[in-house]
C-alpha atoms as a PDB file:
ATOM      1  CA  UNK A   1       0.000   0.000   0.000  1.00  0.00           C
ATOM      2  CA  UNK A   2       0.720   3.575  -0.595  1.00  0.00           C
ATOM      3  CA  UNK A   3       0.999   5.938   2.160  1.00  0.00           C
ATOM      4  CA  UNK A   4      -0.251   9.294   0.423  1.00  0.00           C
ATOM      5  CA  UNK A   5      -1.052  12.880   1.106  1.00  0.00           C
ATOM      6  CA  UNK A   6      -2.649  13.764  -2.067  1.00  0.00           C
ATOM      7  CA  UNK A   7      -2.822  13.162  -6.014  1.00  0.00           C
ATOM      8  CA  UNK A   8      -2.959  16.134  -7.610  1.00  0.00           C
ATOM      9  CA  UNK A   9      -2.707  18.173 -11.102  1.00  0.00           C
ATOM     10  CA  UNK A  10      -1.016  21.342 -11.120  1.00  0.00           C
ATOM     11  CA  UNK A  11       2.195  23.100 -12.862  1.00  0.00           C
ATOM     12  CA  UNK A  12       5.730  22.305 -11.897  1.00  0.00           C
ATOM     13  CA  UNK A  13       6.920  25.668 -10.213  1.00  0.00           C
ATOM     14  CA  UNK A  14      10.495  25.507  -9.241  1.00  0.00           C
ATOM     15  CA  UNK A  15      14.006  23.885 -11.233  1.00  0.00           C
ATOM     16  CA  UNK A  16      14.069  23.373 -14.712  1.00  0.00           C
ATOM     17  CA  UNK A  17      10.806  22.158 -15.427  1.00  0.00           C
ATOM     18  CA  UNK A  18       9.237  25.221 -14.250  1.00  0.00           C
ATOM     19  CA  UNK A  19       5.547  25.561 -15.843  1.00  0.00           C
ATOM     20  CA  UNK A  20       5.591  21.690 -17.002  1.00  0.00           C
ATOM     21  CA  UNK A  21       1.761  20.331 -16.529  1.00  0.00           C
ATOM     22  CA  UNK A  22       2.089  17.138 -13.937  1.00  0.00           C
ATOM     23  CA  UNK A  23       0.622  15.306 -11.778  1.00  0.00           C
ATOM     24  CA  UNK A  24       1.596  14.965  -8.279  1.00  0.00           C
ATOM     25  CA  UNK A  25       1.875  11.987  -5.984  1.00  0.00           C
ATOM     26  CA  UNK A  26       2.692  13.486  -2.912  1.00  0.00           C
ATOM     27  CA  UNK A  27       3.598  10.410  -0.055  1.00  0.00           C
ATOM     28  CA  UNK A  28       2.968  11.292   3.944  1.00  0.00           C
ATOM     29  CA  UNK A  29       5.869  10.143   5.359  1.00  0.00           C
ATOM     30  CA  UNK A  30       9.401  11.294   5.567  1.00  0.00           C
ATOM     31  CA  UNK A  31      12.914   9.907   7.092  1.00  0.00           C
ATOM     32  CA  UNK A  32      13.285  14.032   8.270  1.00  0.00           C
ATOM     33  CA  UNK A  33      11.495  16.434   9.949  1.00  0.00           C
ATOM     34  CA  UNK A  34      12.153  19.736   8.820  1.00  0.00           C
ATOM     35  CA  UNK A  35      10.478  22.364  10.780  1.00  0.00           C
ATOM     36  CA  UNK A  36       9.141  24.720   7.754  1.00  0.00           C
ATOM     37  CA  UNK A  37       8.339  21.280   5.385  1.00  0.00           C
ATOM     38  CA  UNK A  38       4.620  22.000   3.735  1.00  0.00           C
ATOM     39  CA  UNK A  39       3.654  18.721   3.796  1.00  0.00           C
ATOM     40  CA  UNK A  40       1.138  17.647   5.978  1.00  0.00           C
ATOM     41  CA  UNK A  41       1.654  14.354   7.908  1.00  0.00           C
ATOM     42  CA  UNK A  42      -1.399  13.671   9.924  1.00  0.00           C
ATOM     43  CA  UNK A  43      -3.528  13.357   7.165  1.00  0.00           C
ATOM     44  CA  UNK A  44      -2.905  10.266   4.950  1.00  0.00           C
ATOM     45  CA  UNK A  45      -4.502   8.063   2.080  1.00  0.00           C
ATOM     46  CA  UNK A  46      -4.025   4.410   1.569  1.00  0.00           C
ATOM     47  CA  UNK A  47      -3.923   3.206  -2.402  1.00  0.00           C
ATOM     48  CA  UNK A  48      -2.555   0.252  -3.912  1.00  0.00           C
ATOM     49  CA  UNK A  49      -0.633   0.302  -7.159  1.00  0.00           C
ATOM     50  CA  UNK A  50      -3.458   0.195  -9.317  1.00  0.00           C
ATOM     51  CA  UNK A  51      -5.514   2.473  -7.724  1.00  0.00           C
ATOM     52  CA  UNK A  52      -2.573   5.347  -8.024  1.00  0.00           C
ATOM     53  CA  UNK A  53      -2.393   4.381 -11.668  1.00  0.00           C
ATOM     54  CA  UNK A  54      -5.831   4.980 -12.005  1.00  0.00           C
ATOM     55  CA  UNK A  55      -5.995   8.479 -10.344  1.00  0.00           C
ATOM     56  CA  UNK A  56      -3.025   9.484 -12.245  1.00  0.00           C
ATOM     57  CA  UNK A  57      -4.849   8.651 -15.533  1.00  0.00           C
ATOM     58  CA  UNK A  58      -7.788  10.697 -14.787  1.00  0.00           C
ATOM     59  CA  UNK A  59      -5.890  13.661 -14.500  1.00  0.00           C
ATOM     60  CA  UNK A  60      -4.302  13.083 -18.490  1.00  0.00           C
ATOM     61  CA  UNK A  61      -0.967  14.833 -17.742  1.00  0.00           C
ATOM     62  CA  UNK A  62       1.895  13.133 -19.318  1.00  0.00           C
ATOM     63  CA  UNK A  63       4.430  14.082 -17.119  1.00  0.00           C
ATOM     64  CA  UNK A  64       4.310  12.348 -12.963  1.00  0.00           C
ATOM     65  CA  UNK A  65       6.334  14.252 -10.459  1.00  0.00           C
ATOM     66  CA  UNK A  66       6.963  11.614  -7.350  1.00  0.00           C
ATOM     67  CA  UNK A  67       6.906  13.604  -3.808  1.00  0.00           C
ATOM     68  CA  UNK A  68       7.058  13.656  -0.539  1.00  0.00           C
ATOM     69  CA  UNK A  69       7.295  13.399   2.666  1.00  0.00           C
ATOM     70  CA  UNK A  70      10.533  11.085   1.266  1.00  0.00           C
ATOM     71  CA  UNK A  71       9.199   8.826  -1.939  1.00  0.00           C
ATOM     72  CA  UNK A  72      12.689   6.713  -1.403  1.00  0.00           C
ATOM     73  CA  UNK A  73      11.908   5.630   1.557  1.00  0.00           C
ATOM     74  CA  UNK A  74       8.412   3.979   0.904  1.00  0.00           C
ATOM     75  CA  UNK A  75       8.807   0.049  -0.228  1.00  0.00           C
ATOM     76  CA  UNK A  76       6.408   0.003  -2.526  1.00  0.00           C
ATOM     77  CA  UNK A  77       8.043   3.082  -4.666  1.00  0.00           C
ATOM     78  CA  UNK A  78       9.580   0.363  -7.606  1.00  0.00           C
ATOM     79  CA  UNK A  79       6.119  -1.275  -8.417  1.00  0.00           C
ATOM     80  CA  UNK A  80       4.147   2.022  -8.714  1.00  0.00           C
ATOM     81  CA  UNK A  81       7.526   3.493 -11.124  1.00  0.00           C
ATOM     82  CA  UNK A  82       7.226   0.010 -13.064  1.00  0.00           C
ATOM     83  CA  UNK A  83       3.468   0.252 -13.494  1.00  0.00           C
ATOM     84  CA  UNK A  84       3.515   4.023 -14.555  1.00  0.00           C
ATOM     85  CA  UNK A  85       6.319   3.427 -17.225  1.00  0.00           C
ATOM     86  CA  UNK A  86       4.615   0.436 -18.714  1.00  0.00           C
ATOM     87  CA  UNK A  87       1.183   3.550 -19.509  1.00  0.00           C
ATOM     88  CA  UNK A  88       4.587   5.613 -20.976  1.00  0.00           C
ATOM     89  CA  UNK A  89       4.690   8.286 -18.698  1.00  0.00           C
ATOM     90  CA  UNK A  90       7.600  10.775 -17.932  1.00  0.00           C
ATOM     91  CA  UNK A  91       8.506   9.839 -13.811  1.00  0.00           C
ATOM     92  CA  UNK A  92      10.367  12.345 -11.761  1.00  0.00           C
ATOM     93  CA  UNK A  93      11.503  12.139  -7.923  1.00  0.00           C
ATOM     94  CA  UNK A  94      12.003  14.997  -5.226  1.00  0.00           C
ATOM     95  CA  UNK A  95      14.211  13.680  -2.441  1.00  0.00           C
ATOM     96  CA  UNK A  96      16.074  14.743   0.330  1.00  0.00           C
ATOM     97  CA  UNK A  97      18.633  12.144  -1.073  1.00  0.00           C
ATOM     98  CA  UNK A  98      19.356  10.474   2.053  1.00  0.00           C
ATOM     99  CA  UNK A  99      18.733   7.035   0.654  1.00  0.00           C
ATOM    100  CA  UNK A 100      19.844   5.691  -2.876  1.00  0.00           C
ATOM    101  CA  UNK A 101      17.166   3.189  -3.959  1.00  0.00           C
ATOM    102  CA  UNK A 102      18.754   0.418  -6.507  1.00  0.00           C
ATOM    103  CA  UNK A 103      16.072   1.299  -8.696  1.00  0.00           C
ATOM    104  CA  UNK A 104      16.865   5.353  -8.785  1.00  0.00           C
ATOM    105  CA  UNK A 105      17.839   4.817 -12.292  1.00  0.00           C
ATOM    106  CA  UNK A 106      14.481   3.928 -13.712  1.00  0.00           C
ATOM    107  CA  UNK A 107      13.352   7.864 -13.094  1.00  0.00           C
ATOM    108  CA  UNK A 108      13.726  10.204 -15.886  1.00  0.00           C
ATOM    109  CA  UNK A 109      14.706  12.899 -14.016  1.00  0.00           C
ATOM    110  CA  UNK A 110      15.939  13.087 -10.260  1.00  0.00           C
ATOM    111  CA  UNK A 111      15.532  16.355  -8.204  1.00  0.00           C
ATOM    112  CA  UNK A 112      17.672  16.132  -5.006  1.00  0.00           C
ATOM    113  CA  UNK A 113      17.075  18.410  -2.097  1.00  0.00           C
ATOM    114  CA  UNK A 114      19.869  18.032   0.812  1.00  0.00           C
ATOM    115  CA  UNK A 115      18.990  19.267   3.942  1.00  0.00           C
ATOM    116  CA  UNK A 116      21.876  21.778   5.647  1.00  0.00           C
ATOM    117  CA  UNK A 117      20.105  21.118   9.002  1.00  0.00           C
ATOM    118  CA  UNK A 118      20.984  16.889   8.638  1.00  0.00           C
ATOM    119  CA  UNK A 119      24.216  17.656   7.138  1.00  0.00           C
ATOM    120  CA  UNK A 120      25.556  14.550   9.198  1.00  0.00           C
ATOM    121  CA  UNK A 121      22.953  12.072   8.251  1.00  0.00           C
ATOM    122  CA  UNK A 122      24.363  12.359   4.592  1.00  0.00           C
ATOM    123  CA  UNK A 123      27.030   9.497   3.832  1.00  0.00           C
ATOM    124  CA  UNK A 124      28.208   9.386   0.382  1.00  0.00           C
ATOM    125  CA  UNK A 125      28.537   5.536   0.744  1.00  0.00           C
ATOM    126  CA  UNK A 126      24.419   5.148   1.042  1.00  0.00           C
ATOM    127  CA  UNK A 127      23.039   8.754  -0.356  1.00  0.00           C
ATOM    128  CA  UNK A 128      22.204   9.599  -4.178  1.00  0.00           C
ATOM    129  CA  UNK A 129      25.367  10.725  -6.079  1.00  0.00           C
ATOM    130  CA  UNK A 130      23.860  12.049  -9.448  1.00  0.00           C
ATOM    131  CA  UNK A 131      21.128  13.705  -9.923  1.00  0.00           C
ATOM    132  CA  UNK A 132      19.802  16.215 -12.953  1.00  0.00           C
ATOM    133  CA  UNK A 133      19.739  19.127 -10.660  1.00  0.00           C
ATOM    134  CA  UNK A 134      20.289  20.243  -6.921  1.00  0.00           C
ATOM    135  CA  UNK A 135      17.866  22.460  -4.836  1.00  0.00           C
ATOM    136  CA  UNK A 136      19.066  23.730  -1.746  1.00  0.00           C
ATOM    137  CA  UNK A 137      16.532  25.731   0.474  1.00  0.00           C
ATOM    138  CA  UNK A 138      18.639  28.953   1.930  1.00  0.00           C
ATOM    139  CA  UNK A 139      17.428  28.144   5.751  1.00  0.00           C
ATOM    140  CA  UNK A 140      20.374  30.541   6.302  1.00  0.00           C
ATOM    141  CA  UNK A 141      22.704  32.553   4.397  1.00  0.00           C
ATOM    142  CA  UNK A 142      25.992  31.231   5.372  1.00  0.00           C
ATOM    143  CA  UNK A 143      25.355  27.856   3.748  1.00  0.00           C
ATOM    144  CA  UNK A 144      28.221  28.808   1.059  1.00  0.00           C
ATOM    145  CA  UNK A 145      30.279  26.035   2.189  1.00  0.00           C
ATOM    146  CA  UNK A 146      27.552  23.068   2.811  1.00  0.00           C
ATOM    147  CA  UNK A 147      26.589  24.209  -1.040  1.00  0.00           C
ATOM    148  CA  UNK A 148      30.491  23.448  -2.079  1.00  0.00           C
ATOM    149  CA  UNK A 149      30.085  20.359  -0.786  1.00  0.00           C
ATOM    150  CA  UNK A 150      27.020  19.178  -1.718  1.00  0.00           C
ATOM    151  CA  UNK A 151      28.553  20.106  -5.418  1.00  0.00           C
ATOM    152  CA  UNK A 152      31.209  17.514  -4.741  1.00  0.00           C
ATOM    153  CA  UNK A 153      29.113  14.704  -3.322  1.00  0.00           C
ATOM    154  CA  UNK A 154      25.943  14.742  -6.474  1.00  0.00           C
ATOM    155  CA  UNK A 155      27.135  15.330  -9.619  1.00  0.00           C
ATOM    156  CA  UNK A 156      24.213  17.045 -11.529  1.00  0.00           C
ATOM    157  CA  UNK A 157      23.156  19.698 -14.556  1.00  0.00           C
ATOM    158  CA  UNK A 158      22.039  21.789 -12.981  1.00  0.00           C
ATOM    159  CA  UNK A 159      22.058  23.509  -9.170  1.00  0.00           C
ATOM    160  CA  UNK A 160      19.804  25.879  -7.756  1.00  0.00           C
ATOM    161  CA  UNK A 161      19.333  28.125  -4.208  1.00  0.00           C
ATOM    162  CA  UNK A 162      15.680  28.136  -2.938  1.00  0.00           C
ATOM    163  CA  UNK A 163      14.390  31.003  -1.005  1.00  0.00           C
ATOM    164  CA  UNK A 164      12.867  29.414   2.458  1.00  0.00           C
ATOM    165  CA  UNK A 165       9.266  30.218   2.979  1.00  0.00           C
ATOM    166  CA  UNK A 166       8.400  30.753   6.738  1.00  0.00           C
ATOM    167  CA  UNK A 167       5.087  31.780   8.169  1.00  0.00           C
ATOM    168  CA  UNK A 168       4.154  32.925   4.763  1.00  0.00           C
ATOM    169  CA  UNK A 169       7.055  34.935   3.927  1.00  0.00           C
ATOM    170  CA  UNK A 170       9.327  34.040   0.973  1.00  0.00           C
ATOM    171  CA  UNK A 171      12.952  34.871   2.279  1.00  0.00           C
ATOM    172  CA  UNK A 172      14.434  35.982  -1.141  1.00  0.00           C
ATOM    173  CA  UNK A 173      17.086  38.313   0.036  1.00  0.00           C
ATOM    174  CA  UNK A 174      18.413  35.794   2.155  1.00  0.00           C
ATOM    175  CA  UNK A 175      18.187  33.238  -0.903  1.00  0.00           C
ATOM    176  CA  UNK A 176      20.033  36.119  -3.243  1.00  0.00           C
ATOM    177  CA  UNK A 177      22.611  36.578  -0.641  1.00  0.00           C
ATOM    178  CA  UNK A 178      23.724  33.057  -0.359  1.00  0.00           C
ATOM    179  CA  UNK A 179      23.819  32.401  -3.955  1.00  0.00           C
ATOM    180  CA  UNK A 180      26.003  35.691  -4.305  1.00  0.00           C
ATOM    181  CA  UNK A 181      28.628  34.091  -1.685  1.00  0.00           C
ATOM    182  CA  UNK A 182      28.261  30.887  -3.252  1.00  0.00           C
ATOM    183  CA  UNK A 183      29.266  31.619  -6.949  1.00  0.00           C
ATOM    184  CA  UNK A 184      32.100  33.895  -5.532  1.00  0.00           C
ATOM    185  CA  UNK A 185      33.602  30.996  -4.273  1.00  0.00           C
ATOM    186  CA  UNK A 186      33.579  28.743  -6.842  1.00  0.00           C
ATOM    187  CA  UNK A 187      33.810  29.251 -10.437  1.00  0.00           C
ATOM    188  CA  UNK A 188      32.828  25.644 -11.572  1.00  0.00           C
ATOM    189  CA  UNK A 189      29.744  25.848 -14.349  1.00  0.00           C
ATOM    190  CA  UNK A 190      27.039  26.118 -14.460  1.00  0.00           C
ATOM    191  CA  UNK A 191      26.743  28.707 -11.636  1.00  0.00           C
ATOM    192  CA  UNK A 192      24.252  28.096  -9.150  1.00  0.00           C
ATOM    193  CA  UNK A 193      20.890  29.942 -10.037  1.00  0.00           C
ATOM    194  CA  UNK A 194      17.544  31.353  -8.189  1.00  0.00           C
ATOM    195  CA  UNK A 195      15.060  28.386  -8.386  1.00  0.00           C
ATOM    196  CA  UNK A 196      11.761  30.607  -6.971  1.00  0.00           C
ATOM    197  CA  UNK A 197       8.465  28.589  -5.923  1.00  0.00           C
ATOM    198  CA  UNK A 198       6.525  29.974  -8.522  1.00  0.00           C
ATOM    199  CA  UNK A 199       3.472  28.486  -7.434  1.00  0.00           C
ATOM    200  CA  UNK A 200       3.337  29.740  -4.362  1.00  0.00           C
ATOM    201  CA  UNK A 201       3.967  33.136  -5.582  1.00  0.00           C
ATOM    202  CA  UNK A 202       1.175  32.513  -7.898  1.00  0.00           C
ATOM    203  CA  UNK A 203      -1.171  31.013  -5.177  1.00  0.00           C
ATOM    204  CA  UNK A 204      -1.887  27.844  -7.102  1.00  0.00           C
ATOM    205  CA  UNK A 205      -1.250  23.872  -5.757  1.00  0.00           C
END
């Protein structure tokens, strides 16, 4: 069984698929607890493969965004990525990338999210090394550092500074300021860029 906080259509609003129509499969639980997370984990859902597969088909996007909570963490995750494939769909994953499933492969794209806060829960013997791009949530702005490392440990396309929403406030200076410290220390490309929650600024799912 799936473990879910809600199935849902909307428009990807952050990273580089920023305004891509998907739908959402957002699990409950999570291997973290980060204080300002907006995912709710009292209230929860219980589906079985098939029944996720058929939610996901009424909602006719092509493209599945995998959520969380943690979707790594839930052992039923490789069944529900096999049975979406086999209808064709394009499968990503959000993760805090604590834990490198065998099966991480079988996404098409992987969206990793470290957490500064668990900095010593990440081992680069068990976390997720590559990923198409990095999001890292400026929960402070002396994080210039923990970025540089996180560069080393997942090698990706693309990696981005997100602007931490608190209370309903959007902390962009704070996200600006880190990302100027960060790409004044390094000069490795691509430089790391502004990845804004454009759907919460827009006030949709």
């Amino acid at each position: 069984m799936h473990s879910l906080r809600s199935i849902f259509s909307s428009l990807q609003g952050e990273g580089r698929n920023t305004g891509r129509p998907c739908t959402f499969i957002r699990y409950s639980s999570c291997n973290l607890a980060c204080v300002w997370c907006d995912t709710e984990r009292i209230s929860k859902m219980l589906f079985t493969t098939d029944q996720v597969v058929r939610e996901v088909a009424k909602l006719k996007n092509k493209s599945v965004i995998i959520t969380g909570g943690e979707p790594t963490i839930q052992p039923e995750l490789e069944n529900l990525v096999d049975a979406l494939k086999e209808k064709g769909y394009w499968i990503a994953i959000e993760t805090n990338g604590l834990v490198a499933p065998p099966f991480i492969d079988k996404f098409d794209y992987i969206a990793v999210s470290p957490k500064p806060q668990y900095q010593v829960r990440y081992d680069k013997n068990s976390m997720i090394r590559k990923a198409n791009e990095v999001r890292i949530v400026a929960t402070s702005d002396d994080l210039a550092v923990y970025c540089l490392k996180i560069r080393d440990l997942i090698k990706a396309d693309d990696y981005y500074i997100s602007p931490l929403e608190e209370k309903g406030r959007m902390h962009y200076r704070r996200a600006m300021t880190l990302l100027s410290k960060v790409n004044k220390l390094s000069n490795e490309m691509p430089p790391w860029q502004l990845s804004i929650q454009t759907h919460k600024v827009l006030g949709i799912r």
